[in-house]
N, C-alpha and C. Protein backbone atom coordinates (compact mmCIF):
# COMPACT_ATOMS: atom_id res chain seq x y z
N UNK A 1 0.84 -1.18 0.00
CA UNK A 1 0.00 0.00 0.00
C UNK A 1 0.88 1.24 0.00
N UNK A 2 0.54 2.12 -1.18
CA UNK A 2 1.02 3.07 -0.81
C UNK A 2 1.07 4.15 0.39
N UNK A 3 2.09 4.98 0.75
CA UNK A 3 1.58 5.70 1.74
C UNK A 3 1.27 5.09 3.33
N UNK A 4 1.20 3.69 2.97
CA UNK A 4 1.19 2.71 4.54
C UNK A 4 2.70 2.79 5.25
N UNK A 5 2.23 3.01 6.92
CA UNK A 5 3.25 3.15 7.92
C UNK A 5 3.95 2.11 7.54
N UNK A 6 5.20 1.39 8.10
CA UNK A 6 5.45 0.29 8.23
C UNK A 6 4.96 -0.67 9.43
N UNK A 7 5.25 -1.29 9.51
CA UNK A 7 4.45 -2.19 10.62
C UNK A 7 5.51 -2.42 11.67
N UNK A 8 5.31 -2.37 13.23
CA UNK A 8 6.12 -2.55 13.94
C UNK A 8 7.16 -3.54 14.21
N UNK A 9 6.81 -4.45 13.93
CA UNK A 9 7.65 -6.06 13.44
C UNK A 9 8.88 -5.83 12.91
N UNK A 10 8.64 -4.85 11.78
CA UNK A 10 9.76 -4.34 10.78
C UNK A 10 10.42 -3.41 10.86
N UNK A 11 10.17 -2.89 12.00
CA UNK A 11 10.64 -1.79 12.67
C UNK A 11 11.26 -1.58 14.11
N UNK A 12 11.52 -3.21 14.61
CA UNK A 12 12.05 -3.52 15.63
C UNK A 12 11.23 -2.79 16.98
N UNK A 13 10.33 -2.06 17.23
CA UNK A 13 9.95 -1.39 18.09
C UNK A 13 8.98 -2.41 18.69
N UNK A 14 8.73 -1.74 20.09
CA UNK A 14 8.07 -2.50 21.10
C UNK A 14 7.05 -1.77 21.31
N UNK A 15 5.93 -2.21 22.22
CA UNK A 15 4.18 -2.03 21.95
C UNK A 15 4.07 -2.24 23.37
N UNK A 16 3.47 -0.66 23.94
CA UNK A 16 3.14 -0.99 25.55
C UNK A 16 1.87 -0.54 25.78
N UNK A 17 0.93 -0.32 24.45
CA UNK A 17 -0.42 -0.40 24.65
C UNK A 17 -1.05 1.04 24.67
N UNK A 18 0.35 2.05 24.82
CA UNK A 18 -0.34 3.56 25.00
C UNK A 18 0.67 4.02 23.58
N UNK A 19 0.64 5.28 23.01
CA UNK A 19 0.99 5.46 22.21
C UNK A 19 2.49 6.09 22.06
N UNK A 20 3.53 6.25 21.40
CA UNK A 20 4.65 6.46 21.73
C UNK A 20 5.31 8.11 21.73
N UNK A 21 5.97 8.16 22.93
CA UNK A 21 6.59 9.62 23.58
C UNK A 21 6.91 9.99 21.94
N UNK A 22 7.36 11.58 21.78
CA UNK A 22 7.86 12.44 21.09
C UNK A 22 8.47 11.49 20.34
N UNK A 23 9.37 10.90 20.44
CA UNK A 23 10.87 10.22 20.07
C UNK A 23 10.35 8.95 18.61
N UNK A 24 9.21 8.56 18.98
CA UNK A 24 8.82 7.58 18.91
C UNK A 24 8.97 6.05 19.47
N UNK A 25 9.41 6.18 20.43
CA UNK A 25 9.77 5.27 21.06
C UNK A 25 8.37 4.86 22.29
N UNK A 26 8.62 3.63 22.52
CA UNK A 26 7.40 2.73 23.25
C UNK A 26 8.17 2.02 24.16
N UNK A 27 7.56 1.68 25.19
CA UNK A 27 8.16 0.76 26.72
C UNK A 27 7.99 1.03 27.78
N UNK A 28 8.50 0.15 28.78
CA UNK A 28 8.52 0.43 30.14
C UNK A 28 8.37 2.25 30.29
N UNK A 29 7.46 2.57 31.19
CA UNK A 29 7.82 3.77 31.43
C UNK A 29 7.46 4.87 30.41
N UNK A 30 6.57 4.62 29.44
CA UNK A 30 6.49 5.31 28.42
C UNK A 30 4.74 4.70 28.15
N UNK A 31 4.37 3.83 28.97
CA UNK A 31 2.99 3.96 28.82
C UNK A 31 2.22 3.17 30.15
N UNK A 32 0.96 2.78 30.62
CA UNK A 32 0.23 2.18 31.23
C UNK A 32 0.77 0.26 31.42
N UNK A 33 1.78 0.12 30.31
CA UNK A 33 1.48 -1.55 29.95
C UNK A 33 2.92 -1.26 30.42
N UNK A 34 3.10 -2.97 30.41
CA UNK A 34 4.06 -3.52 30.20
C UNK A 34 4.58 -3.49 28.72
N UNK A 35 5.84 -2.95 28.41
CA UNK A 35 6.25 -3.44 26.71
C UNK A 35 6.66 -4.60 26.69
N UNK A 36 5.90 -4.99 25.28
CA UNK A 36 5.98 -6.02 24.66
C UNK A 36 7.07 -6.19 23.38
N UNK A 37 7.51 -7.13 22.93
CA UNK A 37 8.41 -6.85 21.86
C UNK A 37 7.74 -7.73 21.08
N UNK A 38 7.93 -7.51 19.50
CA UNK A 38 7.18 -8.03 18.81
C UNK A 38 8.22 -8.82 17.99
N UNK A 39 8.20 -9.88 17.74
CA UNK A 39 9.22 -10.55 17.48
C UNK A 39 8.75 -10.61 16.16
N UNK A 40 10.25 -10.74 15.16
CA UNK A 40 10.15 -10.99 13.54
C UNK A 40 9.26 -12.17 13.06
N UNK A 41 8.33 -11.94 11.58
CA UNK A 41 7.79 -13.03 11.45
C UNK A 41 8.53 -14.04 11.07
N UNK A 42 7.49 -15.22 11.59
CA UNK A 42 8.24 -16.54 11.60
C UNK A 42 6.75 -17.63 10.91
N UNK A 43 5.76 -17.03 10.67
CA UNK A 43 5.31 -18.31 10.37
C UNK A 43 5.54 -19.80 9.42
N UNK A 44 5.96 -19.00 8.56
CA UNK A 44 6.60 -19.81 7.08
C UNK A 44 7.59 -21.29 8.78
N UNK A 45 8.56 -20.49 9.02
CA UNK A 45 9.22 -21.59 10.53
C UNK A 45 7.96 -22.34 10.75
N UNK A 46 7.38 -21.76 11.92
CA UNK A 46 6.54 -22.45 12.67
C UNK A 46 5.39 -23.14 11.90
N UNK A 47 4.82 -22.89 11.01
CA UNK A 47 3.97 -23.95 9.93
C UNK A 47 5.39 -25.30 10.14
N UNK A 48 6.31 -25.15 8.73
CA UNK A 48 7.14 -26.21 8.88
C UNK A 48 7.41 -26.80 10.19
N UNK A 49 7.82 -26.16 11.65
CA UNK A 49 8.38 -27.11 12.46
C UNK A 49 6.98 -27.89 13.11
N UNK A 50 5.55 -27.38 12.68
CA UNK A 50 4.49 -28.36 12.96
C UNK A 50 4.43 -29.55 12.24
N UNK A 51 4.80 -29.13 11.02
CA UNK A 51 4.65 -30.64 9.98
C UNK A 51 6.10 -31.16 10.33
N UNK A 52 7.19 -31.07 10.52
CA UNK A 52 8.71 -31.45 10.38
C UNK A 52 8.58 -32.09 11.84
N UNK A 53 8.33 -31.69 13.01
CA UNK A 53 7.90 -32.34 14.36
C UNK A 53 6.62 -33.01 14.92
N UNK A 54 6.20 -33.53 13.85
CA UNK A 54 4.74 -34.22 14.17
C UNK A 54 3.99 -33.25 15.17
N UNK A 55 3.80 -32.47 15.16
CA UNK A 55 3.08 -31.39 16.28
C UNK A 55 1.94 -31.80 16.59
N UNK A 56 0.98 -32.75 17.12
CA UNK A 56 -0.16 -32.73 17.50
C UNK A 56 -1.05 -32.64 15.97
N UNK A 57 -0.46 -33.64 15.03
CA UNK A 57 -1.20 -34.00 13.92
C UNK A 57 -2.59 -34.49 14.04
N UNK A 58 -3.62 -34.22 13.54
CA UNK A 58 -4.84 -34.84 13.41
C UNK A 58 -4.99 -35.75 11.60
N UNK A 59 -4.21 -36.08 10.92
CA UNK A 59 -4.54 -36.36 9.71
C UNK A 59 -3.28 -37.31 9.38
N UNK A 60 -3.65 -38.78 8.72
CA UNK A 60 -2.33 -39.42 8.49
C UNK A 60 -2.65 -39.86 6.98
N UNK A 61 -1.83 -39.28 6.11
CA UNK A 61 -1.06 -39.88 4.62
C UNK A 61 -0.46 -40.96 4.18
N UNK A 62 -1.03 -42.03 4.29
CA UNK A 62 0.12 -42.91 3.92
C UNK A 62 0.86 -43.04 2.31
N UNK A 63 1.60 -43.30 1.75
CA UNK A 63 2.27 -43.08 0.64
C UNK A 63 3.06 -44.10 0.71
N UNK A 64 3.34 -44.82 -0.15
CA UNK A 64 3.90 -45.97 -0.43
C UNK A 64 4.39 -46.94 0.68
N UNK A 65 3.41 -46.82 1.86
CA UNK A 65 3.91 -47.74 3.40
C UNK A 65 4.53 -46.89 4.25
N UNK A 66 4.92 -45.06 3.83
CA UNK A 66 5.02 -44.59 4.84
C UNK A 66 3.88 -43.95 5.50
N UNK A 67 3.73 -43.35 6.79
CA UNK A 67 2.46 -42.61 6.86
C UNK A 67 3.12 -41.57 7.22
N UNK A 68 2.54 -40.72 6.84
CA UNK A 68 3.12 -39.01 6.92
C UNK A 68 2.07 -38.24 8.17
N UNK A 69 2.04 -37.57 8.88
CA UNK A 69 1.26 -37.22 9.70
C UNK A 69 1.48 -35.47 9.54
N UNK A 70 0.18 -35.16 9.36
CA UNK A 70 -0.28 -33.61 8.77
C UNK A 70 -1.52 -33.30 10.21
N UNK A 71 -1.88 -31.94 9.34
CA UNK A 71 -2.86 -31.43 10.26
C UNK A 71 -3.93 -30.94 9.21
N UNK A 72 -5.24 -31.21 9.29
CA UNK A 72 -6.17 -30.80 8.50
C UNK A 72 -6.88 -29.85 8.52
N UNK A 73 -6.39 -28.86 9.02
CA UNK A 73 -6.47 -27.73 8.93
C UNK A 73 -6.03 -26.28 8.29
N UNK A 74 -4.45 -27.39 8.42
CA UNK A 74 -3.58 -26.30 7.17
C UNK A 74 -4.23 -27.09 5.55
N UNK A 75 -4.07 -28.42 5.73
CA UNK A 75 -4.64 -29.01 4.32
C UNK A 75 -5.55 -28.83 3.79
N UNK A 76 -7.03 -28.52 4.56
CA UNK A 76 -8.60 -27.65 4.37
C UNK A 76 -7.72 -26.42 3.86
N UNK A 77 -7.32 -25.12 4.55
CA UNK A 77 -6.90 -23.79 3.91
C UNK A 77 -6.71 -23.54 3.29
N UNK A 78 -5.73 -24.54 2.34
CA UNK A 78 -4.54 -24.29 1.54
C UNK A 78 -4.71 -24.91 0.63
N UNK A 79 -5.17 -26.05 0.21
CA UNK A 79 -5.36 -26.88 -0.99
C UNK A 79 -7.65 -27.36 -0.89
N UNK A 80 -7.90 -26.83 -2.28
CA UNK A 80 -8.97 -26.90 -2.63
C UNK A 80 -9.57 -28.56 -2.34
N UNK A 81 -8.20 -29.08 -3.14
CA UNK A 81 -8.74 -31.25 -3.39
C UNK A 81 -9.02 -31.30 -1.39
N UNK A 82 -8.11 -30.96 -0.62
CA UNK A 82 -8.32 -31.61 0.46
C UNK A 82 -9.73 -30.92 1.48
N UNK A 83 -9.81 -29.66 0.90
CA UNK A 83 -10.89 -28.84 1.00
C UNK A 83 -12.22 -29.77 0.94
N UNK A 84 -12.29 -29.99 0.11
CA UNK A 84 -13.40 -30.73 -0.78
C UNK A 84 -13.42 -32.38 -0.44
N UNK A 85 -12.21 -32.84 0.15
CA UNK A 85 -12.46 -34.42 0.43
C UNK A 85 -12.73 -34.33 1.74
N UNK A 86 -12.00 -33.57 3.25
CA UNK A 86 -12.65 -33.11 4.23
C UNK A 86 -13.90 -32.85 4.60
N UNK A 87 -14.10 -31.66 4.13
CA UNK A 87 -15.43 -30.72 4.41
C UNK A 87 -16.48 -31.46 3.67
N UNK A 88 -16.78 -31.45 2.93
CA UNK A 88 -17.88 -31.85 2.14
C UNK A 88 -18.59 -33.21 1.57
N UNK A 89 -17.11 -33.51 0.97
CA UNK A 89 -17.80 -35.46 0.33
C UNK A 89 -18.32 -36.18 1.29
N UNK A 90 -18.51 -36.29 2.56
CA UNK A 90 -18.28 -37.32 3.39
C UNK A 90 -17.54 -38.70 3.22
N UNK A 91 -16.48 -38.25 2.60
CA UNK A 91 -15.73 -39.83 2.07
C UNK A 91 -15.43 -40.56 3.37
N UNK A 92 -15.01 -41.49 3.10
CA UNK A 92 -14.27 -42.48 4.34
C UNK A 92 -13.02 -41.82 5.26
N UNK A 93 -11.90 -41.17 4.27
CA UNK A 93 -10.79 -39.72 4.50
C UNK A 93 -11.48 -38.78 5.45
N UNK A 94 -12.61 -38.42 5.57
CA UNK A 94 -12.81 -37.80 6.23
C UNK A 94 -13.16 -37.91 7.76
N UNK A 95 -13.70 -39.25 7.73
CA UNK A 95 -13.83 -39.72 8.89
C UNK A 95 -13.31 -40.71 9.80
N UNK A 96 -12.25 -41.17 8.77
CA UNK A 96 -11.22 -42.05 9.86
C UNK A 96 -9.68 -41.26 10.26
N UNK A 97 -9.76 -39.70 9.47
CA UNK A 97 -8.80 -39.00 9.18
C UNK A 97 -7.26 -39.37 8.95
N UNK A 98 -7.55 -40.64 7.82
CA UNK A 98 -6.05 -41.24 7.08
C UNK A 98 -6.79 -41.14 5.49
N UNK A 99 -6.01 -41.00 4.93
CA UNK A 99 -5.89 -41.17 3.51
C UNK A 99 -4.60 -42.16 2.86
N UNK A 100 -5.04 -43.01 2.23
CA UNK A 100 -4.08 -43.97 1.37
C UNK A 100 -3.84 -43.71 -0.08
N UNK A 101 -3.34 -43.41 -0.42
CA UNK A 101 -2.88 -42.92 -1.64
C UNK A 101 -2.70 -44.45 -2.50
N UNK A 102 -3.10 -44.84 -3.40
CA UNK A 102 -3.22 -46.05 -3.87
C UNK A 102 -1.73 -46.20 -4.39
N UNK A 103 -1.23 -47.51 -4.62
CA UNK A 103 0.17 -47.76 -4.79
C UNK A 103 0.46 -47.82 -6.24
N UNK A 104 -0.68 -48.28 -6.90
CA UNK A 104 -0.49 -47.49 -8.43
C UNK A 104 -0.42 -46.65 -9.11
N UNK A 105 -0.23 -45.22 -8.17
CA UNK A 105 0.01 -44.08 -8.95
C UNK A 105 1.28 -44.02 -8.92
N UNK A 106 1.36 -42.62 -9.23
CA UNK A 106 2.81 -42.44 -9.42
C UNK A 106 3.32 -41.23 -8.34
N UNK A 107 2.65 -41.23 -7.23
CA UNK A 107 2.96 -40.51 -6.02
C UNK A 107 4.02 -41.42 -5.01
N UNK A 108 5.04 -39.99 -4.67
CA UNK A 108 6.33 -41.05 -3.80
C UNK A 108 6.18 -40.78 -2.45
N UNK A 109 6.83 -41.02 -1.46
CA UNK A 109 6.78 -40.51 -0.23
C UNK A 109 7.49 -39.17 -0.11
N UNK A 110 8.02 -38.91 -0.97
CA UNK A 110 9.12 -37.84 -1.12
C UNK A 110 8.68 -36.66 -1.71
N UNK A 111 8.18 -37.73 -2.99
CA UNK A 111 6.98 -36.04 -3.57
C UNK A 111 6.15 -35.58 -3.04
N UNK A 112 5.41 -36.27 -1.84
CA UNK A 112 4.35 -35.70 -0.93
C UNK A 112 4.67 -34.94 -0.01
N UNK A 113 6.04 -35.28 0.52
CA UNK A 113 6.97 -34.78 1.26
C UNK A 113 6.32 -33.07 1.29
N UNK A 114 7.32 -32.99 -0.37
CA UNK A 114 8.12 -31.72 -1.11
C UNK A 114 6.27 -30.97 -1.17
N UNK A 115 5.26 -31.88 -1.84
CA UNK A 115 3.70 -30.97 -1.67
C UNK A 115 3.62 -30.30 -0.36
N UNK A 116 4.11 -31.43 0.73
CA UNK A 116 3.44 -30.65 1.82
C UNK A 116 4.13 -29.57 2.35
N UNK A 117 5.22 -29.14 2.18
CA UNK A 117 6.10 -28.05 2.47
C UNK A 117 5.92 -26.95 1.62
N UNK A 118 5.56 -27.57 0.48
CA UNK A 118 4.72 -26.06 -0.12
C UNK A 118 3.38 -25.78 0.33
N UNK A 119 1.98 -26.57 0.57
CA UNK A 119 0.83 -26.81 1.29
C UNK A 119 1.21 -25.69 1.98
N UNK A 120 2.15 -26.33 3.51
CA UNK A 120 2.20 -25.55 4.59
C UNK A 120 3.04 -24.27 4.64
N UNK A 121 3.90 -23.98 3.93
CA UNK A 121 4.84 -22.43 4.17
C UNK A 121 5.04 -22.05 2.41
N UNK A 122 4.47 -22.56 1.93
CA UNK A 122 4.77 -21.90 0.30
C UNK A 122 6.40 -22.45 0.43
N UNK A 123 6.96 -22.76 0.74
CA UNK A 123 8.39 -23.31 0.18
C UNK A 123 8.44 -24.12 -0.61
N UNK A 124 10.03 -23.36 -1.46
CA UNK A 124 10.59 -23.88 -2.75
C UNK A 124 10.52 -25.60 -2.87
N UNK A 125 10.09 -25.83 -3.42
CA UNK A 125 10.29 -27.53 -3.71
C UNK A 125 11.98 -27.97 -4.89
């Protein structure tokens, strides 16, 4: 946007809930709150270290005898097919929350891998 402030994140500054002295500066002592610091974004991280650390998965993939363990929530958001096999079909996928990928395609454990890291943080495959 043109003409838009920058956002505090990007601007290393801290947020104490009242608005900031002359200087522009925010913190202890400079308002009602406690300052807070707003730490750099990280989601693109924290998506991946949910799928990369099994985080409290609700959804299992199996792919050629491995099972991959996801969350169906980022998979509903982000991809329409899983959108649509979730939410709506009432398939079997939806309610035992595994999906088997049949062994005659031509899907690897590896290429599902590399989908789901784009799925979850848009990363390069």
């Amino acid at each position: 946007q043109q003409g838009a402030a920058p956002s505090m994140a990007a601007s290393g500054k801290t947020f104490s809930g009242a608005g900031p002295d002359p200087d522009g500066v925010v913190g202890p002592g400079r308002g009602a709150h406690l300052a807070t610091s707003i730490p750099p974004p990280t989601l693109e991280q924290d998506l991946l270290r949910l799928l990369a650390n099994e985080i409290r998965p609700d959804f299992e993939v199996v792919v050629q005898g491995e099972v991959i363990k996801t969350h169906k929530i980022i998979l509903v958001a982000r991809c329409g097919y899983f959108a649509s096999c979730l939410l709506r079909s009432g398939m079997e996928e939806s309610r035992s929350n595994r999906l088997v990928v049949d062994s005659s395609t031509a899907m690897t454990a590896l290429a599902f891998k590399a989908f789901l890291k784009y799925v979850y943080a848009g990363a390069e495959i």
